[in-house]
C-alpha atoms as a PDB file:
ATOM      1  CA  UNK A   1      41.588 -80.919  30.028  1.00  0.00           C
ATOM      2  CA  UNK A   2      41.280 -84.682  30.531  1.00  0.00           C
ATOM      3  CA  UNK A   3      38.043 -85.893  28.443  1.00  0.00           C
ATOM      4  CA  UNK A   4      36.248 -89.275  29.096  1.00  0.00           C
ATOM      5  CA  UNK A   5      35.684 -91.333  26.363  1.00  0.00           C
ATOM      6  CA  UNK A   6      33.905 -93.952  25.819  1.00  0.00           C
ATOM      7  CA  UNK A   7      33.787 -96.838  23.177  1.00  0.00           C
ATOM      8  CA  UNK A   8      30.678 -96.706  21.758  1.00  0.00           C
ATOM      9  CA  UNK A   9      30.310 -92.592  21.866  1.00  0.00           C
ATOM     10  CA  UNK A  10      33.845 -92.950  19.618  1.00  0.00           C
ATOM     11  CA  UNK A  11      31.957 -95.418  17.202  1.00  0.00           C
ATOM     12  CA  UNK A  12      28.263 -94.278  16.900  1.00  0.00           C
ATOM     13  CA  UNK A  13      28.235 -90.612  18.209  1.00  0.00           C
ATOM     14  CA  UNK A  14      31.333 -89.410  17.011  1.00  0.00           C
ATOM     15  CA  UNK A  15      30.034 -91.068  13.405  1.00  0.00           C
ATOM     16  CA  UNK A  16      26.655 -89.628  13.731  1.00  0.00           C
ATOM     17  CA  UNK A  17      27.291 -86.091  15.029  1.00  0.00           C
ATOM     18  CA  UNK A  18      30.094 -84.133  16.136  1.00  0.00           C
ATOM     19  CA  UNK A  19      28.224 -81.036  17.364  1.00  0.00           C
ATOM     20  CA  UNK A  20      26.605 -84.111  19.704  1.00  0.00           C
ATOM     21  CA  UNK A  21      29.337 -85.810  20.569  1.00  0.00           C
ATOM     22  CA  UNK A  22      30.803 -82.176  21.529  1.00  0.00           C
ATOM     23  CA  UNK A  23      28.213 -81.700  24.165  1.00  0.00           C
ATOM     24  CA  UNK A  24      28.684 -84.964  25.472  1.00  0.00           C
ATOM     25  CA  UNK A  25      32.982 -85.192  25.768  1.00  0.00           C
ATOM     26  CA  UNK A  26      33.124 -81.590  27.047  1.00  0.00           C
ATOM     27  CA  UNK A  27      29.975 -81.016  29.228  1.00  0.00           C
ATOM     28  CA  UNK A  28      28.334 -84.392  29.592  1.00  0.00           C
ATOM     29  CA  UNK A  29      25.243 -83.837  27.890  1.00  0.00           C
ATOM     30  CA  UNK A  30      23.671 -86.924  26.532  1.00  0.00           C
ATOM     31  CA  UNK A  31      21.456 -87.104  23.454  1.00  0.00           C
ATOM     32  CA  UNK A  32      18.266 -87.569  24.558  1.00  0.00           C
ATOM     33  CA  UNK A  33      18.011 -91.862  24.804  1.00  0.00           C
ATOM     34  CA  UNK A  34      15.944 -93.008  21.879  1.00  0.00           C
ATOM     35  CA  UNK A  35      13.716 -96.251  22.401  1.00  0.00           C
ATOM     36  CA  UNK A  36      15.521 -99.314  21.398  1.00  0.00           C
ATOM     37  CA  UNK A  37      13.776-102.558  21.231  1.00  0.00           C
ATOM     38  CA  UNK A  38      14.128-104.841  24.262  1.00  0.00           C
ATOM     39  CA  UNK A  39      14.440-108.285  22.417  1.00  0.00           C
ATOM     40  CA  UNK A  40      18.428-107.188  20.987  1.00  0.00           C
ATOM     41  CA  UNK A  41      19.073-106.753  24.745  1.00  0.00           C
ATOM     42  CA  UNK A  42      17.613-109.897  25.906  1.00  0.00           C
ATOM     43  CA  UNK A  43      19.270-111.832  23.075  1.00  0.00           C
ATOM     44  CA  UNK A  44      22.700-110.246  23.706  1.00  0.00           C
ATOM     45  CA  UNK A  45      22.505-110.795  27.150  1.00  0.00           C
ATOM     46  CA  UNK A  46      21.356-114.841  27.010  1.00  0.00           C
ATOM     47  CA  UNK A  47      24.563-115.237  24.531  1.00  0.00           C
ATOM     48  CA  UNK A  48      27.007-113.917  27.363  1.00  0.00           C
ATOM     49  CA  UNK A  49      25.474-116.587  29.538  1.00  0.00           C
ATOM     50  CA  UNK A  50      25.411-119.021  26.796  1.00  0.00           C
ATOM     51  CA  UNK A  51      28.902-118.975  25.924  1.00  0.00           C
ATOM     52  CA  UNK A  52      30.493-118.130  29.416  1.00  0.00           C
ATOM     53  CA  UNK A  53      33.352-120.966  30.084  1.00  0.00           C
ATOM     54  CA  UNK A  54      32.562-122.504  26.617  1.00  0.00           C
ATOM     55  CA  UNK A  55      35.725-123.676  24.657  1.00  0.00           C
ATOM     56  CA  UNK A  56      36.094-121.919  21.135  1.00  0.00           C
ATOM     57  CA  UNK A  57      36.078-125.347  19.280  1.00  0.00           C
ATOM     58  CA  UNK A  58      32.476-125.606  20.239  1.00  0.00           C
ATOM     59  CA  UNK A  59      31.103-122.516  19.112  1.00  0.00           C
ATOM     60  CA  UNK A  60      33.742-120.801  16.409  1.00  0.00           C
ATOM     61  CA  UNK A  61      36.353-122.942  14.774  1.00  0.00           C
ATOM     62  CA  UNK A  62      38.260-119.888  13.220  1.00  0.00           C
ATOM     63  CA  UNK A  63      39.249-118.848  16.653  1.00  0.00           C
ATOM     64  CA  UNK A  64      42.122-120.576  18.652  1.00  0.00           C
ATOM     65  CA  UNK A  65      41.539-123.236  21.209  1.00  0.00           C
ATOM     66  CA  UNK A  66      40.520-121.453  24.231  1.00  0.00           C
ATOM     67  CA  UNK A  67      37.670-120.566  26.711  1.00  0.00           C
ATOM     68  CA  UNK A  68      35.025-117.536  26.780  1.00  0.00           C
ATOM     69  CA  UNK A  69      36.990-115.939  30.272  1.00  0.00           C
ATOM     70  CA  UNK A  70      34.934-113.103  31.009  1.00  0.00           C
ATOM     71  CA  UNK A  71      31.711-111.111  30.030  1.00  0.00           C
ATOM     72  CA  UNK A  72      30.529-107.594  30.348  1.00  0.00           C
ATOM     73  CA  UNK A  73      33.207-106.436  32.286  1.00  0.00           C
ATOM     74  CA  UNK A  74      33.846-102.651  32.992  1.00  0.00           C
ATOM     75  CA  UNK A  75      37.253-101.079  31.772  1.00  0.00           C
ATOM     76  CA  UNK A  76      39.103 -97.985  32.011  1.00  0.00           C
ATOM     77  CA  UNK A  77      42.185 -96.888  30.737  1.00  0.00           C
ATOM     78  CA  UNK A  78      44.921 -94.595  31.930  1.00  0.00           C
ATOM     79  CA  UNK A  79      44.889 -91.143  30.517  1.00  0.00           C
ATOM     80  CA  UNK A  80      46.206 -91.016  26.723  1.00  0.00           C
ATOM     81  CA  UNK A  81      48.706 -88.245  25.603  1.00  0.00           C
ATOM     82  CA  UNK A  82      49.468 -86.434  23.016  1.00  0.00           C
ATOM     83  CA  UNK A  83      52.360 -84.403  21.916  1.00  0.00           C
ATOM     84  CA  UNK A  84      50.346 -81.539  20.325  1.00  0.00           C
ATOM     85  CA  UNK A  85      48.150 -81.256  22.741  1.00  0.00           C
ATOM     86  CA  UNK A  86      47.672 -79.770  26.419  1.00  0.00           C
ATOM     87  CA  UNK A  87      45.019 -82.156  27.006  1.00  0.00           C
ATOM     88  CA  UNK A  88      44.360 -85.630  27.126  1.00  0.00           C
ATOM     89  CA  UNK A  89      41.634 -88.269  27.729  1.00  0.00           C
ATOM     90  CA  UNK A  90      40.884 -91.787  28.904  1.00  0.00           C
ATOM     91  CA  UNK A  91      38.689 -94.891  27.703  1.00  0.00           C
ATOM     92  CA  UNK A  92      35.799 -96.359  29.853  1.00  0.00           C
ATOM     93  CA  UNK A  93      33.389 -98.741  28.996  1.00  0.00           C
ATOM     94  CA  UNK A  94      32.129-102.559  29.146  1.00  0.00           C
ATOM     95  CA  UNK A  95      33.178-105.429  26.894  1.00  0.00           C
ATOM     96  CA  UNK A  96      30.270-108.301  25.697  1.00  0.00           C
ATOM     97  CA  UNK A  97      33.388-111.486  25.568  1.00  0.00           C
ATOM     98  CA  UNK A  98      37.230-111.708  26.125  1.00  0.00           C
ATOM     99  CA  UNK A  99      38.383-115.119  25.802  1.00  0.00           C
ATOM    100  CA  UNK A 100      41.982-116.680  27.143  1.00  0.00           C
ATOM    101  CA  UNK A 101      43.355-118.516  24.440  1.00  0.00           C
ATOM    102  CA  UNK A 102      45.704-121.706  25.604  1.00  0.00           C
ATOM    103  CA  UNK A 103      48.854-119.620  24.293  1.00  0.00           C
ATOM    104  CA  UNK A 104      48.013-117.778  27.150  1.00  0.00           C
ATOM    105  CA  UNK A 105      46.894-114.551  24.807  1.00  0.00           C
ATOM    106  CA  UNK A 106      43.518-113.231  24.876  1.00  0.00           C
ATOM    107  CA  UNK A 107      40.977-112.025  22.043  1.00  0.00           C
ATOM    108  CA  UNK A 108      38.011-109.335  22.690  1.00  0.00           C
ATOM    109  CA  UNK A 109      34.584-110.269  20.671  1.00  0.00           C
ATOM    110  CA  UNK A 110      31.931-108.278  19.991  1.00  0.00           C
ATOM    111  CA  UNK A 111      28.336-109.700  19.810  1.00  0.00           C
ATOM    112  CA  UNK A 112      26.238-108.637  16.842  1.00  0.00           C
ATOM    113  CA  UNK A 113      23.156-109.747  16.319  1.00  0.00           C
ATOM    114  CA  UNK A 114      22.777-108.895  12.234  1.00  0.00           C
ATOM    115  CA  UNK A 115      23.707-109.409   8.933  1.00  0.00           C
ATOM    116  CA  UNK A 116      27.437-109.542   8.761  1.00  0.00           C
ATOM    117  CA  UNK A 117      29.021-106.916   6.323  1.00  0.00           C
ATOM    118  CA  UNK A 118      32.398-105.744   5.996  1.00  0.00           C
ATOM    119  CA  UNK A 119      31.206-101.833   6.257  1.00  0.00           C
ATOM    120  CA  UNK A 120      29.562-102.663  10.107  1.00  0.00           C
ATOM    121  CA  UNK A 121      32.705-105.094  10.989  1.00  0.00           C
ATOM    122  CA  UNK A 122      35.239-101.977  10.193  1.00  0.00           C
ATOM    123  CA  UNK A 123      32.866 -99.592  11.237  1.00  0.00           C
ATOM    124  CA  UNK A 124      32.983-101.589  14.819  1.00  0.00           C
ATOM    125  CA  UNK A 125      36.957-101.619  14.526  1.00  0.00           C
ATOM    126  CA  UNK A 126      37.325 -98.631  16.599  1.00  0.00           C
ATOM    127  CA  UNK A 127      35.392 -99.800  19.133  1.00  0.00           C
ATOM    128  CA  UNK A 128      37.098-103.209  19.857  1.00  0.00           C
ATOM    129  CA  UNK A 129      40.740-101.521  19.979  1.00  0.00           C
ATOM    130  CA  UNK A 130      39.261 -98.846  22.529  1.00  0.00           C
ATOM    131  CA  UNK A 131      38.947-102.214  24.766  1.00  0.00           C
ATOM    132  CA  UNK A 132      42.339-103.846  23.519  1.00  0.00           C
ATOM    133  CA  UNK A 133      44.097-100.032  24.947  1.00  0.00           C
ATOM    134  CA  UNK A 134      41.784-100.135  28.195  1.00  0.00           C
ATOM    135  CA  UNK A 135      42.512-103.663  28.857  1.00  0.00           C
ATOM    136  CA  UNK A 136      46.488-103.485  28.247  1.00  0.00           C
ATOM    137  CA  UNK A 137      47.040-100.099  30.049  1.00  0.00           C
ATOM    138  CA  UNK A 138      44.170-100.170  33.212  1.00  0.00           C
ATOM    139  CA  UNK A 139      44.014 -97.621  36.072  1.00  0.00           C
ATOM    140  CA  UNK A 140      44.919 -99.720  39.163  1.00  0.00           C
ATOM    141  CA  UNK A 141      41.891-101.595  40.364  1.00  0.00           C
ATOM    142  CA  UNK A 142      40.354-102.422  37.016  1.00  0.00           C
ATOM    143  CA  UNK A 143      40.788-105.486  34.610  1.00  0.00           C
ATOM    144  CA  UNK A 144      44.093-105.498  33.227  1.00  0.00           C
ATOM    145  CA  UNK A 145      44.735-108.510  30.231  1.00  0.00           C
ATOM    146  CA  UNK A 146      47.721-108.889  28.791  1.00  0.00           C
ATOM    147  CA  UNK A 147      48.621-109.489  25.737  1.00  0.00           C
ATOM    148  CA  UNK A 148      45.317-109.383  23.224  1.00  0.00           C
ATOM    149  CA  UNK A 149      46.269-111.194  19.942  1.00  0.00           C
ATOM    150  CA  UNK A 150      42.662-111.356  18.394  1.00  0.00           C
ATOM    151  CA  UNK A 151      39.880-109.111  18.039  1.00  0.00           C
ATOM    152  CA  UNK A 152      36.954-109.387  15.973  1.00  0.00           C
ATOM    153  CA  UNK A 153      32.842-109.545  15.626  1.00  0.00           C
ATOM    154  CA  UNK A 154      30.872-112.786  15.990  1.00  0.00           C
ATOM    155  CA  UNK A 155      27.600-112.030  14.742  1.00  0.00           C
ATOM    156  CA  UNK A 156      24.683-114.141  14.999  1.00  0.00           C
ATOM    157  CA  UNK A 157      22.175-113.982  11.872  1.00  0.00           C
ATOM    158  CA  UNK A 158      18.539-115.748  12.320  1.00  0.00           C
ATOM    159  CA  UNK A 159      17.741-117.697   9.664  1.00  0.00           C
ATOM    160  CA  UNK A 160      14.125-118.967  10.961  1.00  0.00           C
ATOM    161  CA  UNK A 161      12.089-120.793  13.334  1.00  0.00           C
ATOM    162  CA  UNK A 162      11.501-124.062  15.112  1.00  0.00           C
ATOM    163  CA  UNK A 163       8.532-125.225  16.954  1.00  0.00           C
ATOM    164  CA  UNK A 164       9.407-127.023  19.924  1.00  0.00           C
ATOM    165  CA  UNK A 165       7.069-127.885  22.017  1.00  0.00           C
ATOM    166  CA  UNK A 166       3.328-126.005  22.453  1.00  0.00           C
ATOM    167  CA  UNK A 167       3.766-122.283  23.326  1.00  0.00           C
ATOM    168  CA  UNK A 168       7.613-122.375  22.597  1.00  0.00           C
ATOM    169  CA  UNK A 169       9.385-121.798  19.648  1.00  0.00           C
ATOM    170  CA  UNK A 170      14.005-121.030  19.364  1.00  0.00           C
ATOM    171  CA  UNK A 171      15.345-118.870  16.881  1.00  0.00           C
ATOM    172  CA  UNK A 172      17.689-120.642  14.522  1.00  0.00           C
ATOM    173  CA  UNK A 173      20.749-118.614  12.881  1.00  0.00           C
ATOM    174  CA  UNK A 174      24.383-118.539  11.270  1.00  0.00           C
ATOM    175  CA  UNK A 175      27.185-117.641  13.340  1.00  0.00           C
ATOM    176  CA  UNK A 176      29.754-116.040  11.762  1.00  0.00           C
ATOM    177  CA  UNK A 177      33.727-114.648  12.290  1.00  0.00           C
ATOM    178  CA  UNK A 178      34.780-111.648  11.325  1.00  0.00           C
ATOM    179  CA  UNK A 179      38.164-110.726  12.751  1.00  0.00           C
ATOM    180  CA  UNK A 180      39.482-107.211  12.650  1.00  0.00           C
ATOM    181  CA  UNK A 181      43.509-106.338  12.055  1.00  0.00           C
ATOM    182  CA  UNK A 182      44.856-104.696  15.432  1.00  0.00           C
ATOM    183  CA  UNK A 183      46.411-101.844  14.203  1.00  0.00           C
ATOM    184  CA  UNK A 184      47.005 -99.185  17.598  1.00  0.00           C
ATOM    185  CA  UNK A 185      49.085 -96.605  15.672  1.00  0.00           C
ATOM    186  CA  UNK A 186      45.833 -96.107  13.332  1.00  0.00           C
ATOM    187  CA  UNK A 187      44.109 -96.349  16.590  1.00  0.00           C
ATOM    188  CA  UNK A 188      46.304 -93.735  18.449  1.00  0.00           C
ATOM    189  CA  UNK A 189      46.393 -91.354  15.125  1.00  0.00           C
ATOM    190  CA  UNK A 190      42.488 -91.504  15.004  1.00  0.00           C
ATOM    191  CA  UNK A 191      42.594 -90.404  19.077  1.00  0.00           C
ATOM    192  CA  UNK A 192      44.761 -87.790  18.616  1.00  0.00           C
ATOM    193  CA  UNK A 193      42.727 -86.285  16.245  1.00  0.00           C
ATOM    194  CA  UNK A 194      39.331 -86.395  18.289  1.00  0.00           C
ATOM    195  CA  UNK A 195      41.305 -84.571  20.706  1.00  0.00           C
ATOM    196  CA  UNK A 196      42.305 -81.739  18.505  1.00  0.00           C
ATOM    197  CA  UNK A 197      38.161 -81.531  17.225  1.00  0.00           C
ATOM    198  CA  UNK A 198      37.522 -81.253  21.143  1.00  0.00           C
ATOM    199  CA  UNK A 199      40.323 -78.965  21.410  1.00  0.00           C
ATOM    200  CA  UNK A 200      39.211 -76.425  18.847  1.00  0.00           C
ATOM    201  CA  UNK A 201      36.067 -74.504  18.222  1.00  0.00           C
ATOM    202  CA  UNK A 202      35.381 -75.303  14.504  1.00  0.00           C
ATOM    203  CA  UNK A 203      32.039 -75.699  13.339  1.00  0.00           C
ATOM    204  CA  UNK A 204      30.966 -79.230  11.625  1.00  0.00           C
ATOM    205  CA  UNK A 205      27.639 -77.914   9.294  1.00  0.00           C
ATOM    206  CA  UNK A 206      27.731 -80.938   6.974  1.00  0.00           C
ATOM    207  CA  UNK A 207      27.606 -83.666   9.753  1.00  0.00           C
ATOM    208  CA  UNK A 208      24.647 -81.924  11.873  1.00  0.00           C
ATOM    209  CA  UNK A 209      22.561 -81.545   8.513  1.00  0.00           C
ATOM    210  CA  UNK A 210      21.865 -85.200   9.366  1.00  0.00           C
ATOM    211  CA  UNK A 211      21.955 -85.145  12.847  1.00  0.00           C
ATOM    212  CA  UNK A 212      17.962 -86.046  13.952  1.00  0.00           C
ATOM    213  CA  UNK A 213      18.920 -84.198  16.896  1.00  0.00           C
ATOM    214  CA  UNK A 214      19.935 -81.025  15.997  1.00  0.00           C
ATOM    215  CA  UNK A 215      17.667 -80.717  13.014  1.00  0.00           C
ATOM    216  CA  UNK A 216      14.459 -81.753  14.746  1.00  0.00           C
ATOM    217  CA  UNK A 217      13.541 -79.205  17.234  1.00  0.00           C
ATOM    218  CA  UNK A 218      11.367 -79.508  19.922  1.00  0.00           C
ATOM    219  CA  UNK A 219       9.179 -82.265  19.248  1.00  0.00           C
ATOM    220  CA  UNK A 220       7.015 -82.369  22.094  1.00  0.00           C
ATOM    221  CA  UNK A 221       3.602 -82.650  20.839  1.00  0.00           C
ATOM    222  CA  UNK A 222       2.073 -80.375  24.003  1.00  0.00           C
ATOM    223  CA  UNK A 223       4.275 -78.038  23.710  1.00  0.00           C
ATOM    224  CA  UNK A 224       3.495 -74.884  21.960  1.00  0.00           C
ATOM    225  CA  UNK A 225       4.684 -72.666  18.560  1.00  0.00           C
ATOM    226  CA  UNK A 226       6.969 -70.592  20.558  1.00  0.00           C
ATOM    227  CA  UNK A 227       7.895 -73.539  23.095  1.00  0.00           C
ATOM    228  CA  UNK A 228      11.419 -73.800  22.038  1.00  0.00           C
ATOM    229  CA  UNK A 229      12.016 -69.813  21.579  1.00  0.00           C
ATOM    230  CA  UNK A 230      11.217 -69.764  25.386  1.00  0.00           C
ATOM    231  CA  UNK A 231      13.303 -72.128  26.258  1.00  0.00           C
ATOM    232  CA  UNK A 232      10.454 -75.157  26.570  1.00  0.00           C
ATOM    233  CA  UNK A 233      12.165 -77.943  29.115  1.00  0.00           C
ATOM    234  CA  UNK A 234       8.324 -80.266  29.149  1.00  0.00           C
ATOM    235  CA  UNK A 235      10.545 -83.181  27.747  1.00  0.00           C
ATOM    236  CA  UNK A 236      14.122 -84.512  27.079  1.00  0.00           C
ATOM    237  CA  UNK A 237      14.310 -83.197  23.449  1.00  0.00           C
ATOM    238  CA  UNK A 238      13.228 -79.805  24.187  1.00  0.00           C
ATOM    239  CA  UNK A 239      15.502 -80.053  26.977  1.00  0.00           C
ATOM    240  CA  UNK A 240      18.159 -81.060  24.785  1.00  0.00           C
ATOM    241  CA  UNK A 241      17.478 -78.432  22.068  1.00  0.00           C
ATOM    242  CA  UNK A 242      17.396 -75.561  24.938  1.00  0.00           C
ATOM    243  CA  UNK A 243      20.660 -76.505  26.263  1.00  0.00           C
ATOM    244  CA  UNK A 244      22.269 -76.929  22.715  1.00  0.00           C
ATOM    245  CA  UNK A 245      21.227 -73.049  22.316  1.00  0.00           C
ATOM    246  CA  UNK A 246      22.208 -72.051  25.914  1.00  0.00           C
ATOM    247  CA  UNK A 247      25.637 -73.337  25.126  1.00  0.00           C
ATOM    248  CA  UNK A 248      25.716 -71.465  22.045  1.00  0.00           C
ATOM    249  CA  UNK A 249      24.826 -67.705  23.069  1.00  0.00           C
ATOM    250  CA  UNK A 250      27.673 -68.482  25.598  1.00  0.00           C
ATOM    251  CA  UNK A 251      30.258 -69.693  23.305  1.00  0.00           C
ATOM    252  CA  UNK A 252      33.093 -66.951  21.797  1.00  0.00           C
ATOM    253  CA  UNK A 253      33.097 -69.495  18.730  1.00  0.00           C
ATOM    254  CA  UNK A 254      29.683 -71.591  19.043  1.00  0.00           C
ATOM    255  CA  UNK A 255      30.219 -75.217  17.917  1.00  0.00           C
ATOM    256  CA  UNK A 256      27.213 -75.531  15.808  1.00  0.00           C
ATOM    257  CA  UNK A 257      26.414 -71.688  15.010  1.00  0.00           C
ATOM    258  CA  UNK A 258      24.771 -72.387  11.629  1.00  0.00           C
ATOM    259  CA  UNK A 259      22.544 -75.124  12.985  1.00  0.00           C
ATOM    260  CA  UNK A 260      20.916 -73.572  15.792  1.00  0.00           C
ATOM    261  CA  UNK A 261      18.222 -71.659  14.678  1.00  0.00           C
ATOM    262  CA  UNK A 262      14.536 -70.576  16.541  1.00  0.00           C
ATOM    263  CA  UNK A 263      12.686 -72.042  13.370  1.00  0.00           C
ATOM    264  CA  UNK A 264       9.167 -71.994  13.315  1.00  0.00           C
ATOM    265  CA  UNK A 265       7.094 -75.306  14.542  1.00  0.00           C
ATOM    266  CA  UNK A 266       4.999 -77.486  11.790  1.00  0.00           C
ATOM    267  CA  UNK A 267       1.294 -76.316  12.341  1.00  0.00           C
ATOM    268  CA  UNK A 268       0.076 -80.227  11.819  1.00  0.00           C
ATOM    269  CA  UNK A 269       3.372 -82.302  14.204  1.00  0.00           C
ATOM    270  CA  UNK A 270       4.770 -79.467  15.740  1.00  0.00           C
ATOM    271  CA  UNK A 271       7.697 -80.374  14.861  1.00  0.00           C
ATOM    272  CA  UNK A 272      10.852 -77.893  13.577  1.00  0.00           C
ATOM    273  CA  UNK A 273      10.771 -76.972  10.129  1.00  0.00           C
ATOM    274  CA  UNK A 274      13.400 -75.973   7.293  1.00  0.00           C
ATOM    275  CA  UNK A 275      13.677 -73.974   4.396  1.00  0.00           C
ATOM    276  CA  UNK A 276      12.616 -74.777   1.239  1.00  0.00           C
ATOM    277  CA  UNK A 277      11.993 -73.928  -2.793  1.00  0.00           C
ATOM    278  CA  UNK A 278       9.154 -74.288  -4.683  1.00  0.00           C
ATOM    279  CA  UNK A 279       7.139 -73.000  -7.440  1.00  0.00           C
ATOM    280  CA  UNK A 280       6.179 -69.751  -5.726  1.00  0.00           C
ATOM    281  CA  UNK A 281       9.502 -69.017  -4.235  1.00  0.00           C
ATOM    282  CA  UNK A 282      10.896 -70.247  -0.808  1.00  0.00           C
ATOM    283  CA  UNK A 283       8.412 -71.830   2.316  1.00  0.00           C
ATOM    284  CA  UNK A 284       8.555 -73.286   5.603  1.00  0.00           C
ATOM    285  CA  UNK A 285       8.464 -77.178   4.900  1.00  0.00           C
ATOM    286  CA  UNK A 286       8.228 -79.641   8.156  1.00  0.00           C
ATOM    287  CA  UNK A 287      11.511 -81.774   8.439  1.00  0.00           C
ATOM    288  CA  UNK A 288       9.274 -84.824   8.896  1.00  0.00           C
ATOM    289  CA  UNK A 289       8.247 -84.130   5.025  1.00  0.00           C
ATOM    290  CA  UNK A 290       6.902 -86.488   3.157  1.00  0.00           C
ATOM    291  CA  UNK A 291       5.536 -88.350   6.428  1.00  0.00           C
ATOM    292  CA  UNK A 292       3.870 -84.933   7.427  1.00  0.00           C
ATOM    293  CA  UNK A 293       3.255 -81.944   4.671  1.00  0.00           C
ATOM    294  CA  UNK A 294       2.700 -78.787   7.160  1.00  0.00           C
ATOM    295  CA  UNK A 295       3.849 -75.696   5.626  1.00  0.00           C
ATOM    296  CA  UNK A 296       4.238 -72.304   6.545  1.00  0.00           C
ATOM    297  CA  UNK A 297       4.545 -68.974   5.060  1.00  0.00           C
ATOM    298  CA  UNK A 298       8.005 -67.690   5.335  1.00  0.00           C
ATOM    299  CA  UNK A 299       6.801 -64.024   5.296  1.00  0.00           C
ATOM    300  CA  UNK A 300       4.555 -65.331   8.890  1.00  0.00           C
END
């Protein structure tokens, strides 16, 4: 089998949830897309503009002299292999920066607008070499750069506010380097095994137990107690949850057995509950507790 894969599903998904990023390698079923806010969109894209054909000197000194080359460019790689395995997969996504450097090298940035740390610049390490393998082994027709020498996060922290003019104000912040250490044998070790967690049929318990996803339910406020048990499709996440459970009754070895249960649905949000222990023994307790307190009997 030859999966897709895609930068930011090896970073946040694969982090998050494996059960999830199961469904969406093997069958291409997305997560159900959760609202994120529009200003980190609008700010990333005005910084591609901003520092398209700028000069490094201008902008980061810790880089070498070169210019920003290219923006939000789609890449994809040719299939990877592996020796212990029948199947293999390939890398497509879309870079924020690449610059040329005037050795003729180039570096791939990542945009960040946050506080830097060194947990989110490592934890984004995966992601940049994902682009440095796309971008130095292409399928004919796409991007192909050649050699990348840097690769790193340039994140862009507001520190506060200027008024300048009536009815306009501009966000002032740090900028600030953090380079990441290529390292493609890590990177090709760290493939390999995704493939062989694709490959099998094991079950991954302690990651879903803090999946929102699969621990959530159907969540559709219309919908009613026995929605999901009749396999309620009124909105993505009961769509979602339905499909999870289809998948599972017709699975040899389902990939999240232990998780996928027809719980019952809180009385006050309707939305799924778990288990839990109290003074008088075990209860239903929603899995929105403490923001909602709905309880049911566990005897019905």
């Amino acid at each position: 089998m030859i999966y897709k894969l895609s930068p930011s599903d090896l970073t946040y998904l694969f982090e998050g949830c494996k059960y999830c990023f199961n469904l969406k390698a093997k069958y291409q079923i997305s997560q159900p897309s959760k609202p994120i806010p529009g200003i980190f969109s609008a700010i990333a894209g005005k910084q591609k503009i901003f520092y398209s054909g700028m000069r490094t000197e201008k902008f980061c000194k810790e880089l070498p002299p070169g210019i920003v080359e290219y923006g939000e460019k789609w890449v994809q790689s040719t299939p990877i292999n592996f020796n212990n395995s029948p199947s293999s997969c390939y890398i497509a996504g879309r870079f924020d920066l690449v610059i040329k450097f005037d050795d003729g090298s180039f570096g791939v940035i990542d945009c960040k607008t946050a506080s830097p740390s060194e947990t989110k610049t490592q934890m984004f390490r995966r992601q940049l070499q994902c682009y440095v393998y796309a971008l130095e082994n292409p399928v004919p027709g796409k991007l192909a750069l050649f050699p990348i020498s840097k690769l790193g996060l340039l994140y862009f922290e507001p520190f506060g506010l200027e008024q300048i003019q009536e009815g306009q104000q501009i966000f002032k912040g740090n900028l600030v380097w953090h380079e990441v250490k290529r390292d493609d044998r890590a990177f090709l070790d760290f493939m390999g095994n995704v493939i062989g967690i694709l490959d099998s049929e094991e079950v991954y318990p302690h990651t879903c137990e803090r999946c929102d996803y699969c621990n959530s339910g159907n969540s559709c406020l219309a919908g009613k107690p026995d929605a999901f048990t009749k396999g309620c499709t009124c909105c993505p996440w009961c769509t979602y949850r339905a499909t999870m459970r289809d998948i599972d009754k017709g699975s040899s070895a389902p990939l999240a057995g232990l998780k996928i249960q027809d719980s019952p649905l809180c009385p006050i949000c309707n939305s799924q509950m778990q288990k839990r222990s109290g003074k008088f023994g075990e209860f239903w307790s929603c899995q929105r507790f403490p923001d909602c307190r709905g309880t049911r009997d566990v005897r019905g």
